[in-house]
N, C-alpha and C. Protein backbone atom coordinates (compact mmCIF):
# COMPACT_ATOMS: atom_id res chain seq x y z
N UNK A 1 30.89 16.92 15.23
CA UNK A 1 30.08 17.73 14.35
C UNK A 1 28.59 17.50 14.60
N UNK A 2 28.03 16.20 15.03
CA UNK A 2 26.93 16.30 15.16
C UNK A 2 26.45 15.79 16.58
N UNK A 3 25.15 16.09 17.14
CA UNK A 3 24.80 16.30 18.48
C UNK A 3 24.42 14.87 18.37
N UNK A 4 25.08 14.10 19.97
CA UNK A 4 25.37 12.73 19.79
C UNK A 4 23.94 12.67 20.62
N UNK A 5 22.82 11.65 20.53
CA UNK A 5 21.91 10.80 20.93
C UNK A 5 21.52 10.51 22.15
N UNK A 6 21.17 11.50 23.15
CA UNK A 6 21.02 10.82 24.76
C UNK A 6 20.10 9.87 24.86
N UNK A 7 19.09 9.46 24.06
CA UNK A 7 18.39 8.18 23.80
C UNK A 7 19.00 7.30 23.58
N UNK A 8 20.18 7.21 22.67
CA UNK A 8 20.96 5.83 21.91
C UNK A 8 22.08 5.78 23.63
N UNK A 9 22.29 6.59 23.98
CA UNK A 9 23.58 6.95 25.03
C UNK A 9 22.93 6.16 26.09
N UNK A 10 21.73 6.57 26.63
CA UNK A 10 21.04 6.01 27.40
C UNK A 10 20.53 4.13 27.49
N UNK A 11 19.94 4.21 26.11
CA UNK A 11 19.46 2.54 25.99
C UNK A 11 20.45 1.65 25.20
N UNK A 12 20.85 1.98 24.63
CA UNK A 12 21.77 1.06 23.47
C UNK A 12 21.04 1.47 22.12
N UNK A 13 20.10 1.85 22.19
CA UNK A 13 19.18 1.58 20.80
C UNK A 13 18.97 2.87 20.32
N UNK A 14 18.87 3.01 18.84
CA UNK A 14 18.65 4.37 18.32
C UNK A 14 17.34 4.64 18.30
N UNK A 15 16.51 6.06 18.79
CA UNK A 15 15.66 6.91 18.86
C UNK A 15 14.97 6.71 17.37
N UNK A 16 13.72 7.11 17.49
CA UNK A 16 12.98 7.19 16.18
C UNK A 16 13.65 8.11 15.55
N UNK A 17 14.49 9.26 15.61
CA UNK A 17 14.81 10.50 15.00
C UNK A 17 16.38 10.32 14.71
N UNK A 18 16.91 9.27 15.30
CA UNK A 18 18.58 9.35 15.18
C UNK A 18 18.54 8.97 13.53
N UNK A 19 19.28 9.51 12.99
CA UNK A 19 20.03 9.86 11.50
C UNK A 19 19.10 11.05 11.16
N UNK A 20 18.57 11.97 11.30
CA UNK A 20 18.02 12.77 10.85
C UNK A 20 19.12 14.12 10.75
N UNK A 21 20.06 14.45 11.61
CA UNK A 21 21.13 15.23 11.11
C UNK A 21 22.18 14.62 10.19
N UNK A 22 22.73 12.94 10.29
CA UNK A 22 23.20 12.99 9.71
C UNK A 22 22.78 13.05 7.83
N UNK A 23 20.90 12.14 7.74
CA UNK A 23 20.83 12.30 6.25
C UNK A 23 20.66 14.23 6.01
N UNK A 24 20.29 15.11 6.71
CA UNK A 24 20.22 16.02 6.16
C UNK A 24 21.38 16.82 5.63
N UNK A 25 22.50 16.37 6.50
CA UNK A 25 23.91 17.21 5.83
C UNK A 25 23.89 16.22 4.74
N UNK A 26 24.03 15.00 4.55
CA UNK A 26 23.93 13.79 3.04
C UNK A 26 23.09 14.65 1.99
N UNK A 27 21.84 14.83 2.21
CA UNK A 27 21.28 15.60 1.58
C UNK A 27 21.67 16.97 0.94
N UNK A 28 22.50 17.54 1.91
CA UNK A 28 23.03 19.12 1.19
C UNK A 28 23.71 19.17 0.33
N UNK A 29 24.89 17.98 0.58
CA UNK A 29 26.32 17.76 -0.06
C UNK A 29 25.60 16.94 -1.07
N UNK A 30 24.38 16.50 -1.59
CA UNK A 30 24.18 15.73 -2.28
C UNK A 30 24.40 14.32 -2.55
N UNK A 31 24.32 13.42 -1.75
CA UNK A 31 24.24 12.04 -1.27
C UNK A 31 23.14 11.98 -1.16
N UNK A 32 22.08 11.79 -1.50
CA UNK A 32 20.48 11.19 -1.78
C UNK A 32 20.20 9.99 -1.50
N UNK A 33 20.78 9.17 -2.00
CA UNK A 33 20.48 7.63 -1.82
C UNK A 33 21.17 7.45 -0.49
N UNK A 34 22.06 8.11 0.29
CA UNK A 34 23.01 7.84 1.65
C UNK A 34 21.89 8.77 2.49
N UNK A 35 21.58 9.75 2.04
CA UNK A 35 20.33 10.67 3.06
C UNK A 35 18.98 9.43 3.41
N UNK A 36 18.35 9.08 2.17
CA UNK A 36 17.13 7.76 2.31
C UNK A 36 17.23 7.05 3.38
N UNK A 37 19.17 6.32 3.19
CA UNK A 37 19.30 5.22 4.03
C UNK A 37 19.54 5.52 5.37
N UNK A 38 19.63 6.76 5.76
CA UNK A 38 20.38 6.90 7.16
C UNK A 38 18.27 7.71 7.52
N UNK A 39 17.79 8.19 7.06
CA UNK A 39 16.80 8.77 7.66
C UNK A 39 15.41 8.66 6.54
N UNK A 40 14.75 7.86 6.01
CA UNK A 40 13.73 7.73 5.22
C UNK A 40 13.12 8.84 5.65
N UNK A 41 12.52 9.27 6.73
CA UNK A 41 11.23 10.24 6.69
C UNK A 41 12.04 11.57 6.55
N UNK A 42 13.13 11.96 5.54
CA UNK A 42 13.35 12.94 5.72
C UNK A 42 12.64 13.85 4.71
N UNK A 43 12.58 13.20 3.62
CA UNK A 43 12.07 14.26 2.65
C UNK A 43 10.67 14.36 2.80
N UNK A 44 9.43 13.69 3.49
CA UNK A 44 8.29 14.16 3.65
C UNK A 44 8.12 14.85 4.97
N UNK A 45 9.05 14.91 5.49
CA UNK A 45 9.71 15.79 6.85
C UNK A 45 9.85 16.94 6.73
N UNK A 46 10.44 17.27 5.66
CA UNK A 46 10.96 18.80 5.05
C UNK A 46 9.64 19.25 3.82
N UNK A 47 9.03 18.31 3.48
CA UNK A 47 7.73 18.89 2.83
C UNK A 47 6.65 18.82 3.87
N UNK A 48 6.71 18.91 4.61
CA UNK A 48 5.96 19.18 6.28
C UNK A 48 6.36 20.22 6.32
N UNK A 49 6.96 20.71 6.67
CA UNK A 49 7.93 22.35 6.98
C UNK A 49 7.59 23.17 5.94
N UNK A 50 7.94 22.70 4.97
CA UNK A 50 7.23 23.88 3.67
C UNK A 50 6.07 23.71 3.14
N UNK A 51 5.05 22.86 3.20
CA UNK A 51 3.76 23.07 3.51
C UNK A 51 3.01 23.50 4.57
N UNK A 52 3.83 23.79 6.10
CA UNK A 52 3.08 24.56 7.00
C UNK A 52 3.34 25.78 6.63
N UNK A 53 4.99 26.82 6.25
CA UNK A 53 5.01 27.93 5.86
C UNK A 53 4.50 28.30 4.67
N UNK A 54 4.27 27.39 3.56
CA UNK A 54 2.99 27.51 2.64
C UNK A 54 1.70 27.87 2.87
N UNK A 55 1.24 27.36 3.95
CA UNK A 55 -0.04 27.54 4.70
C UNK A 55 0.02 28.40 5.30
N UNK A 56 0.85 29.09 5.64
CA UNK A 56 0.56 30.14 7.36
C UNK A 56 0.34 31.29 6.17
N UNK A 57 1.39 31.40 4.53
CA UNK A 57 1.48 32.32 3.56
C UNK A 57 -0.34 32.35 2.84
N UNK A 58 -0.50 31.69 2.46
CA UNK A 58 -1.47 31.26 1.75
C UNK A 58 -2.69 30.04 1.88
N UNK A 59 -3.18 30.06 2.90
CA UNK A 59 -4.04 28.96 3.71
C UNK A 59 -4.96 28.64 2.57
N UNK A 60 -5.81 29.06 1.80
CA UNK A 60 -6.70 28.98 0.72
C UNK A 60 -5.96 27.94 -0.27
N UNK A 61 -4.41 28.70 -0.82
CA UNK A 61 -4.39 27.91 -1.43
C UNK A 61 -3.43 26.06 -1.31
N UNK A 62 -3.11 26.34 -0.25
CA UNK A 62 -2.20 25.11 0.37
C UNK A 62 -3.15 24.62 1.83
N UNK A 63 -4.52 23.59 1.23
CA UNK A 63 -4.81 23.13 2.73
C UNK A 63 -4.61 22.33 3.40
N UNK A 64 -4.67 22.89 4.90
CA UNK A 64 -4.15 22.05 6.06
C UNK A 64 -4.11 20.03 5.60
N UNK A 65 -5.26 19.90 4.88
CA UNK A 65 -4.95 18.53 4.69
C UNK A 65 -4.12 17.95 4.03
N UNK A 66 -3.32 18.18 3.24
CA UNK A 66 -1.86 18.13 2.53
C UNK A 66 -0.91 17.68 3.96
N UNK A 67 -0.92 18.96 4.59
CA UNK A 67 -0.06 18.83 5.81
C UNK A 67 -0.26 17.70 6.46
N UNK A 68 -1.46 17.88 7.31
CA UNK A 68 -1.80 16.24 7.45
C UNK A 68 -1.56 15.01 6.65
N UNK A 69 -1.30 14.58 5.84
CA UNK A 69 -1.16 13.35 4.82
C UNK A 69 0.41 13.86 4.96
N UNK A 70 1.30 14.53 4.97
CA UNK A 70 2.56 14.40 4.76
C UNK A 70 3.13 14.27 6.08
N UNK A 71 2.70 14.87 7.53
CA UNK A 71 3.12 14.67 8.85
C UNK A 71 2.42 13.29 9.36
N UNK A 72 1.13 12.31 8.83
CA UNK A 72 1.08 11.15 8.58
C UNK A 72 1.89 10.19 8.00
N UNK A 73 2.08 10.53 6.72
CA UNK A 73 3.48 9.83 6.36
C UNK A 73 4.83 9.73 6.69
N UNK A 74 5.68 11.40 7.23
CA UNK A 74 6.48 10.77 7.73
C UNK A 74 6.47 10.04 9.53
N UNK A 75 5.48 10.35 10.15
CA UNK A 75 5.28 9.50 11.28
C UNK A 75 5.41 7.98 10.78
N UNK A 76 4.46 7.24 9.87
CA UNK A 76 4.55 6.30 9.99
C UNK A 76 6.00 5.82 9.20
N UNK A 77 7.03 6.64 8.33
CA UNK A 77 8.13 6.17 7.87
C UNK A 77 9.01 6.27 8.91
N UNK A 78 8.79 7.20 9.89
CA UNK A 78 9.74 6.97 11.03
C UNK A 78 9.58 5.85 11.86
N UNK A 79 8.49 5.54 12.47
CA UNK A 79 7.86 4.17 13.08
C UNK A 79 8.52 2.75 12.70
N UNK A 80 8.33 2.99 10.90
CA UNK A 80 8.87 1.99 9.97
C UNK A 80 10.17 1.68 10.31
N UNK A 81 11.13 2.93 10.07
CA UNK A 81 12.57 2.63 9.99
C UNK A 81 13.02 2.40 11.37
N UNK A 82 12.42 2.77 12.33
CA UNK A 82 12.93 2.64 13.95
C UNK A 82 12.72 1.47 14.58
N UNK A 83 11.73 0.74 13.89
CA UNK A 83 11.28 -0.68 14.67
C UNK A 83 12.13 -1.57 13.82
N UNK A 84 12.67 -1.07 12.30
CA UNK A 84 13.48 -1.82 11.58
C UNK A 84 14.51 -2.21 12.29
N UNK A 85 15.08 -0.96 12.84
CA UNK A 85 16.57 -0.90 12.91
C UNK A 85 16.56 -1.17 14.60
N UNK A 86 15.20 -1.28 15.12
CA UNK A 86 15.50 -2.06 16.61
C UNK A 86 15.38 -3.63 16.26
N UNK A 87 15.19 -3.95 15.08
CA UNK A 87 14.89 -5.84 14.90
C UNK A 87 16.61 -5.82 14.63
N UNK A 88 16.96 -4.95 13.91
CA UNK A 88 18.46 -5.15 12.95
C UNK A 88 19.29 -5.58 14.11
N UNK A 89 19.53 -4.45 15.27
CA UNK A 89 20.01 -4.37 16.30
C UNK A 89 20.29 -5.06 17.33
N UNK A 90 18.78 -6.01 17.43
CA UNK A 90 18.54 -7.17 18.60
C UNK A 90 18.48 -8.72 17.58
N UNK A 91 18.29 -8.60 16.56
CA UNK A 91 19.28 -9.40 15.47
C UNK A 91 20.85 -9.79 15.69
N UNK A 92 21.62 -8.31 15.72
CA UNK A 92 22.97 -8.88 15.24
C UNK A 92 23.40 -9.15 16.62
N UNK A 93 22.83 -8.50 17.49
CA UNK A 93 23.27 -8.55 19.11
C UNK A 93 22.96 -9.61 19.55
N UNK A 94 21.57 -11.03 19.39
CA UNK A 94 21.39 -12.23 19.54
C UNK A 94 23.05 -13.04 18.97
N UNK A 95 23.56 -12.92 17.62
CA UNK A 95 24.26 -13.65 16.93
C UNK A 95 25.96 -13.87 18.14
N UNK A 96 25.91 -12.37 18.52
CA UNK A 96 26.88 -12.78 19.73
C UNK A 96 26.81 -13.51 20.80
N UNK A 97 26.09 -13.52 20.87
CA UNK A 97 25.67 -14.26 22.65
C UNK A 97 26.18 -16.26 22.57
């Protein structure tokens, strides 16, 4: 069901963007707290998207700097959760060795 990772396929390690299909179907079906955990930058991700078609509608009253501060934020929540989950990773993978 969902398009598997040629980044994770490739290195071992998940991509800044891997869980982002799976929290968004979490999200539809209503799993919220399971959407957060699998993809944090999703919901200032999707208020990125509807503050640019806000803007392209109505530029006066939705400005570009909104957009900016929310495609800032989720950059750095993606950054956040990807360097997390490469410590998590090379964490549990040390414990074998």
């Amino acid at each position: 069901m969902y398009i598997p990772c040629s980044w994770k396929e490739s290195f071992g390690v998940e991509c800044p963007a891997c869980g982002t299909q799976r929290s968004f179907f979490a999200f539809i079906s209503g799993e919220i707290l399971e959407s957060l955990i699998l993809f944090p930058a999703l919901f200032p991700l999707m208020c990125s998207f509807l503050l640019i078609m806000l803007h392209l509608i109505n530029p006066k009253r939705y400005p570009a700097k909104w957009i900016v501060l929310f495609v800032i934020l989720t950059g750095l929540l993606m950054l956040g959760s990807w360097i997390y989950k490469i410590i998590i990773h090379f964490n549990s993978n040390s414990l074998l060795l």
